[in-house]
PDB file of N, CA and C in Angstrom:
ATOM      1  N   UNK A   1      24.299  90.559-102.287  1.00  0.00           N
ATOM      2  CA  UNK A   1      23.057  89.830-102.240  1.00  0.00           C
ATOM      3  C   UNK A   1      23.013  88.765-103.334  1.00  0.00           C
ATOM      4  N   UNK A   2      23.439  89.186-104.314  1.00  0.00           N
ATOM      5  CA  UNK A   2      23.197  88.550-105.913  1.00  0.00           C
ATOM      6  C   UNK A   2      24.015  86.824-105.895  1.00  0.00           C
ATOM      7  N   UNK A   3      24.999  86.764-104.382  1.00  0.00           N
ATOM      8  CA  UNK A   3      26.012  85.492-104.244  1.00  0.00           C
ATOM      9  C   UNK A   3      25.402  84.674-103.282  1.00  0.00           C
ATOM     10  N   UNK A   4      24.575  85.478-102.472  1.00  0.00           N
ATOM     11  CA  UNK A   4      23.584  84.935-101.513  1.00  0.00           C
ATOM     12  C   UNK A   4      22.490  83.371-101.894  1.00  0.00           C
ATOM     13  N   UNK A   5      22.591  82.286-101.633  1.00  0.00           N
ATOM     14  CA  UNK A   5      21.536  81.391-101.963  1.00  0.00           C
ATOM     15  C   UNK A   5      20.153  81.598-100.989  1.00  0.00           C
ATOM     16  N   UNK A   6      19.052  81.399-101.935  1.00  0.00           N
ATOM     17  CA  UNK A   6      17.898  81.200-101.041  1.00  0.00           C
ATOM     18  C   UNK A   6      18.019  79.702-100.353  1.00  0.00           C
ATOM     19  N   UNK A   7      17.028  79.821 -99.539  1.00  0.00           N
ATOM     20  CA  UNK A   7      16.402  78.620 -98.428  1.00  0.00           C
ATOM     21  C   UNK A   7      15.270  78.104 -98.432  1.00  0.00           C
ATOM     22  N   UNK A   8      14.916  77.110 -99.042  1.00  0.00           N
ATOM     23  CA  UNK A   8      13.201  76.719 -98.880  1.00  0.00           C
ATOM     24  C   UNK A   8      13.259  75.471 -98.046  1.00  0.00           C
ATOM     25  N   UNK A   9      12.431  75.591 -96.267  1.00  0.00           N
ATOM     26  CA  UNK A   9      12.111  74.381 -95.714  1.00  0.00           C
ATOM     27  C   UNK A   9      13.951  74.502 -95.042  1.00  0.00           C
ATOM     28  N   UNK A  10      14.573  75.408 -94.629  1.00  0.00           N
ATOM     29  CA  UNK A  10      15.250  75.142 -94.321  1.00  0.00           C
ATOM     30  C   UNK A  10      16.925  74.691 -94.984  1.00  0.00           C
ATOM     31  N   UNK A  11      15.773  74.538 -96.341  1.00  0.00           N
ATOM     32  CA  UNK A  11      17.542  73.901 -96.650  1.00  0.00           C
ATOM     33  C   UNK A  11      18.058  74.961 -97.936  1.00  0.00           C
ATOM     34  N   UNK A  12      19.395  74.903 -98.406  1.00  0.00           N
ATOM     35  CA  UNK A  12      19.690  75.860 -98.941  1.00  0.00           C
ATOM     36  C   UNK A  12      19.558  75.031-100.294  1.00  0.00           C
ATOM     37  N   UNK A  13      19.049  75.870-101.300  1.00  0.00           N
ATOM     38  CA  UNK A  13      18.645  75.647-102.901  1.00  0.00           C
ATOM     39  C   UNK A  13      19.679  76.072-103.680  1.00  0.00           C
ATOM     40  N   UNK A  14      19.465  75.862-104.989  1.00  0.00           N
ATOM     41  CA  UNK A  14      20.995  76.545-105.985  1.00  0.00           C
ATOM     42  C   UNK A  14      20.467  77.649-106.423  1.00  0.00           C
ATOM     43  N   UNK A  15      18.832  77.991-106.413  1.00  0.00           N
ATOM     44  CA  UNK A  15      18.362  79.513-106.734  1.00  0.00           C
ATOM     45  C   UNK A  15      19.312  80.415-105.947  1.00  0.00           C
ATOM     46  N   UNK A  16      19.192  82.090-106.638  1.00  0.00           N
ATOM     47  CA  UNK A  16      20.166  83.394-106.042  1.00  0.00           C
ATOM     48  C   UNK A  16      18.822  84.150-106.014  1.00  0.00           C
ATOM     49  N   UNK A  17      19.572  85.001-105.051  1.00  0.00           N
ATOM     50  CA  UNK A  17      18.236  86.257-104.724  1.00  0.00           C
ATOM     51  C   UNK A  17      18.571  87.439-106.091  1.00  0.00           C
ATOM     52  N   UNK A  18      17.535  87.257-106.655  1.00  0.00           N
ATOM     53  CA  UNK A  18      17.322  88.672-107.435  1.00  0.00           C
ATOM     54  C   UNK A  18      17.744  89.477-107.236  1.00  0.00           C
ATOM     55  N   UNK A  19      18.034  90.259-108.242  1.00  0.00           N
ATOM     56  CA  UNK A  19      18.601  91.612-107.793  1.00  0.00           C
ATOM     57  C   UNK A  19      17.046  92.501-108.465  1.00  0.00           C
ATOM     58  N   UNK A  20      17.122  93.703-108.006  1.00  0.00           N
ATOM     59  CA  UNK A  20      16.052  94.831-108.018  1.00  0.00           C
ATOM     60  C   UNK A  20      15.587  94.515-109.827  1.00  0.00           C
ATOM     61  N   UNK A  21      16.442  94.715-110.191  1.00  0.00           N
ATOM     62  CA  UNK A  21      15.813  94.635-112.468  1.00  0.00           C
ATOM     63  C   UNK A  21      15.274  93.628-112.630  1.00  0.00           C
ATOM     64  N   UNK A  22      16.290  92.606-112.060  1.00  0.00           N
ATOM     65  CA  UNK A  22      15.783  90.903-112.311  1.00  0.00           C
ATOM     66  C   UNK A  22      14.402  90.624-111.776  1.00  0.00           C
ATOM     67  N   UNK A  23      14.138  91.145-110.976  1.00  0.00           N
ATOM     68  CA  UNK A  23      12.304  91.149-110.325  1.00  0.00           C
ATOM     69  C   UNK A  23      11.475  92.068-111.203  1.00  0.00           C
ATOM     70  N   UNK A  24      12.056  93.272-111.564  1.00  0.00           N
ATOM     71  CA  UNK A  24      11.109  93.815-112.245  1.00  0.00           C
ATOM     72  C   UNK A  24      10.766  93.175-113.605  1.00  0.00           C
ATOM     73  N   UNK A  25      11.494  92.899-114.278  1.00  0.00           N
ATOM     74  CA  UNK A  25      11.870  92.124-115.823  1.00  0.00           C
ATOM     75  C   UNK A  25      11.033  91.142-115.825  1.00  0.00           C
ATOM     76  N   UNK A  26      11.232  90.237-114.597  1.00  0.00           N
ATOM     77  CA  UNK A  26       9.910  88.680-114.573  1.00  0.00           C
ATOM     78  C   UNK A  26       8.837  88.360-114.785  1.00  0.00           C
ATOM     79  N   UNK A  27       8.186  89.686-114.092  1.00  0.00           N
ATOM     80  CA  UNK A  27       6.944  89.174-114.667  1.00  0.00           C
ATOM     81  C   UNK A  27       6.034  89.344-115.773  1.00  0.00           C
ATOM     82  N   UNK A  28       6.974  90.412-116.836  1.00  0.00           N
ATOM     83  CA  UNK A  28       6.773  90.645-117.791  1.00  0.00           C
ATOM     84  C   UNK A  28       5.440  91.818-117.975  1.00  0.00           C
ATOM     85  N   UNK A  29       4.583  92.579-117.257  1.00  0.00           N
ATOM     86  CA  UNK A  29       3.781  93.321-117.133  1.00  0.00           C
ATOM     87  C   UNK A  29       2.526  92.630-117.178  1.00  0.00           C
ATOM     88  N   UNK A  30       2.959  91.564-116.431  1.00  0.00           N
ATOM     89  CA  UNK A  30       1.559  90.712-116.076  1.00  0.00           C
ATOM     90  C   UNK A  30       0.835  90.635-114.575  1.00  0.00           C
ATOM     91  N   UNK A  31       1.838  91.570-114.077  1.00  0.00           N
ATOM     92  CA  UNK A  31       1.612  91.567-112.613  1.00  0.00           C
ATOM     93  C   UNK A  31       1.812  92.712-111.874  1.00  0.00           C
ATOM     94  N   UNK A  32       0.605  93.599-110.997  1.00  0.00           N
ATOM     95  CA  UNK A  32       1.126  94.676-110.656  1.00  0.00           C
ATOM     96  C   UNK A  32       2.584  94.909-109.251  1.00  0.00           C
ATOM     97  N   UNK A  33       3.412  95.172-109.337  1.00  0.00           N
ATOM     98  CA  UNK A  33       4.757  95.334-108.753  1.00  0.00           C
ATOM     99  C   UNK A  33       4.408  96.568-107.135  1.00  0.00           C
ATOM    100  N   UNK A  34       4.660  96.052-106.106  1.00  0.00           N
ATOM    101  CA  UNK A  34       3.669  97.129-105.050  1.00  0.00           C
ATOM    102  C   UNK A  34       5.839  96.599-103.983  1.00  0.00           C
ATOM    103  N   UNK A  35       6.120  97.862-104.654  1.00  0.00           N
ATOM    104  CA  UNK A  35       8.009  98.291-103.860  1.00  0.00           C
ATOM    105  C   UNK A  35       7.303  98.789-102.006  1.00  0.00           C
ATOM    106  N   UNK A  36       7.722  98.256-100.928  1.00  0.00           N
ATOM    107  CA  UNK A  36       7.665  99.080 -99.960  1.00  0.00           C
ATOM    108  C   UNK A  36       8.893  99.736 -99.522  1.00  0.00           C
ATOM    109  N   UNK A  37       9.124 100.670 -99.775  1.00  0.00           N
ATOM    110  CA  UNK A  37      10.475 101.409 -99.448  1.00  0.00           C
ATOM    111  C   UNK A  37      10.755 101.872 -98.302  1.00  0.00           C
ATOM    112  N   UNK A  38      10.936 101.138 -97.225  1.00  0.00           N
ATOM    113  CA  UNK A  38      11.930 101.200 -96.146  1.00  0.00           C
ATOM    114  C   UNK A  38      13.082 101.297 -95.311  1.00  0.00           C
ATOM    115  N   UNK A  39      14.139 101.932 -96.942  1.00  0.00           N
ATOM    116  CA  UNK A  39      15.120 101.411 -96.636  1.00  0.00           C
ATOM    117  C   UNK A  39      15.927 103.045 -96.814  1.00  0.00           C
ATOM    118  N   UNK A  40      17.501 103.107 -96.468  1.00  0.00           N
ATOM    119  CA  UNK A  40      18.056 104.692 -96.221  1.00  0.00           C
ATOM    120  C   UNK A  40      18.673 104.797 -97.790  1.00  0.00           C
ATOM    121  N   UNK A  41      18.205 103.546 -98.799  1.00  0.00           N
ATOM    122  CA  UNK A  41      18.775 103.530-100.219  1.00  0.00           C
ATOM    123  C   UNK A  41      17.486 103.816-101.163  1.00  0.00           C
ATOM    124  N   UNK A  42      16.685 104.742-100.477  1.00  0.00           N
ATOM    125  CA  UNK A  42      15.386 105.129-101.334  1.00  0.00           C
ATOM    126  C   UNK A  42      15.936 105.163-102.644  1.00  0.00           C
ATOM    127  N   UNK A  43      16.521 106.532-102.633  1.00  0.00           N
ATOM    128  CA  UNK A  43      17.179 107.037-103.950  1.00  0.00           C
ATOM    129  C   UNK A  43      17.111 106.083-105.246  1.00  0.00           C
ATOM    130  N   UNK A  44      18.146 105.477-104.714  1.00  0.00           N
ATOM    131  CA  UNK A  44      19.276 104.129-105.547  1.00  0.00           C
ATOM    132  C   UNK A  44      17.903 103.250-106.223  1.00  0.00           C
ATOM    133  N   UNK A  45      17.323 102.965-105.047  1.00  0.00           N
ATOM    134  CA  UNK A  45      15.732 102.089-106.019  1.00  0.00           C
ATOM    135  C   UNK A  45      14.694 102.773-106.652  1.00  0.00           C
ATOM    136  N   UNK A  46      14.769 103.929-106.304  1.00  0.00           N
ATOM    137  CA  UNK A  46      13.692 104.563-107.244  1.00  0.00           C
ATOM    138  C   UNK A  46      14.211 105.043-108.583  1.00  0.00           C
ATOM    139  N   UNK A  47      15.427 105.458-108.689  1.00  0.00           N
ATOM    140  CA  UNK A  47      16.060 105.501-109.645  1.00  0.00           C
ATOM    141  C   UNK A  47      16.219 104.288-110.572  1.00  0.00           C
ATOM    142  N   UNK A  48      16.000 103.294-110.098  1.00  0.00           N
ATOM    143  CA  UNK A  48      15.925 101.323-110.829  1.00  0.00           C
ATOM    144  C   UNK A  48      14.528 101.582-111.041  1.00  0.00           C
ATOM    145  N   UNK A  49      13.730 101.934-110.520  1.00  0.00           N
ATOM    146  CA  UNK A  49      12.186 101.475-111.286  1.00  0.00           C
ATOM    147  C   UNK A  49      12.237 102.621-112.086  1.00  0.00           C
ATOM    148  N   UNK A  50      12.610 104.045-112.509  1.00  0.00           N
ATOM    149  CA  UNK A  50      12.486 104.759-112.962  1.00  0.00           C
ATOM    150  C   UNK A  50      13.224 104.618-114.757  1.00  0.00           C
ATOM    151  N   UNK A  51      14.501 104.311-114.321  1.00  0.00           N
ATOM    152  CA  UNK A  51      14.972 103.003-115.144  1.00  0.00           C
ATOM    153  C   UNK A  51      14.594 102.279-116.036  1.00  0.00           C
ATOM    154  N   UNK A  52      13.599 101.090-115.341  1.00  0.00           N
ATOM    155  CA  UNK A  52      12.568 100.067-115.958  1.00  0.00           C
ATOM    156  C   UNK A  52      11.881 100.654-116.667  1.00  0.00           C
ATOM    157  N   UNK A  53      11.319 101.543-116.054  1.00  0.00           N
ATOM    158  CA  UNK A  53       9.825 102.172-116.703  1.00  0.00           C
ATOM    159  C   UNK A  53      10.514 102.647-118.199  1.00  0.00           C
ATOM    160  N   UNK A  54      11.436 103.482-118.115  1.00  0.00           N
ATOM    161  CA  UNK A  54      11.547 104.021-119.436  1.00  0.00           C
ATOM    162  C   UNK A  54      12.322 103.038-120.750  1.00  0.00           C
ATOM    163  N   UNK A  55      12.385 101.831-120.288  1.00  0.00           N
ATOM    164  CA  UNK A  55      12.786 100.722-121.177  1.00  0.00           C
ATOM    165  C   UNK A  55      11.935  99.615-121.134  1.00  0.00           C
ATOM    166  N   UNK A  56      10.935  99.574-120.386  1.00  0.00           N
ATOM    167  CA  UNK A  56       9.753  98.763-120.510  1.00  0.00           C
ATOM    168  C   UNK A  56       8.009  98.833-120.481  1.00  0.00           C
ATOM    169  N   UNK A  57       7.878  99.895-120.258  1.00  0.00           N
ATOM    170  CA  UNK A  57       6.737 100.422-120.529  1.00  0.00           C
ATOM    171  C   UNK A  57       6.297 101.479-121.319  1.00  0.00           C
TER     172      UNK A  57
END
């Protein structure tokens, strides 16, 4: 994902898609963070916010 470029309007930008820390880290605890977990890698991400939490809050 992390080699992946985003797209705005179609066209491709030099921004990269975040990875899971890099989103949490951004907004610095200025913003509440709402994960919908849909995915068969529950685990793997809850274990990353669990992670965060104990080095940033």
């Amino acid at each position: 994902m992390r080699q992946l470029p985003l797209t705005a309007t179609g066209k491709i930008t030099h921004e990269m898609i975040a990875m899971l820390e890099e989103a949490l880290i951004a907004p610095k605890g200025n913003i509440l963070i709402d994960l919908d977990l849909k995915a068969d890698r529950n685990r793997e991400v809850i274990d990353v916010v669990k992670q965060w939490q104990r080095h940033f809050l």
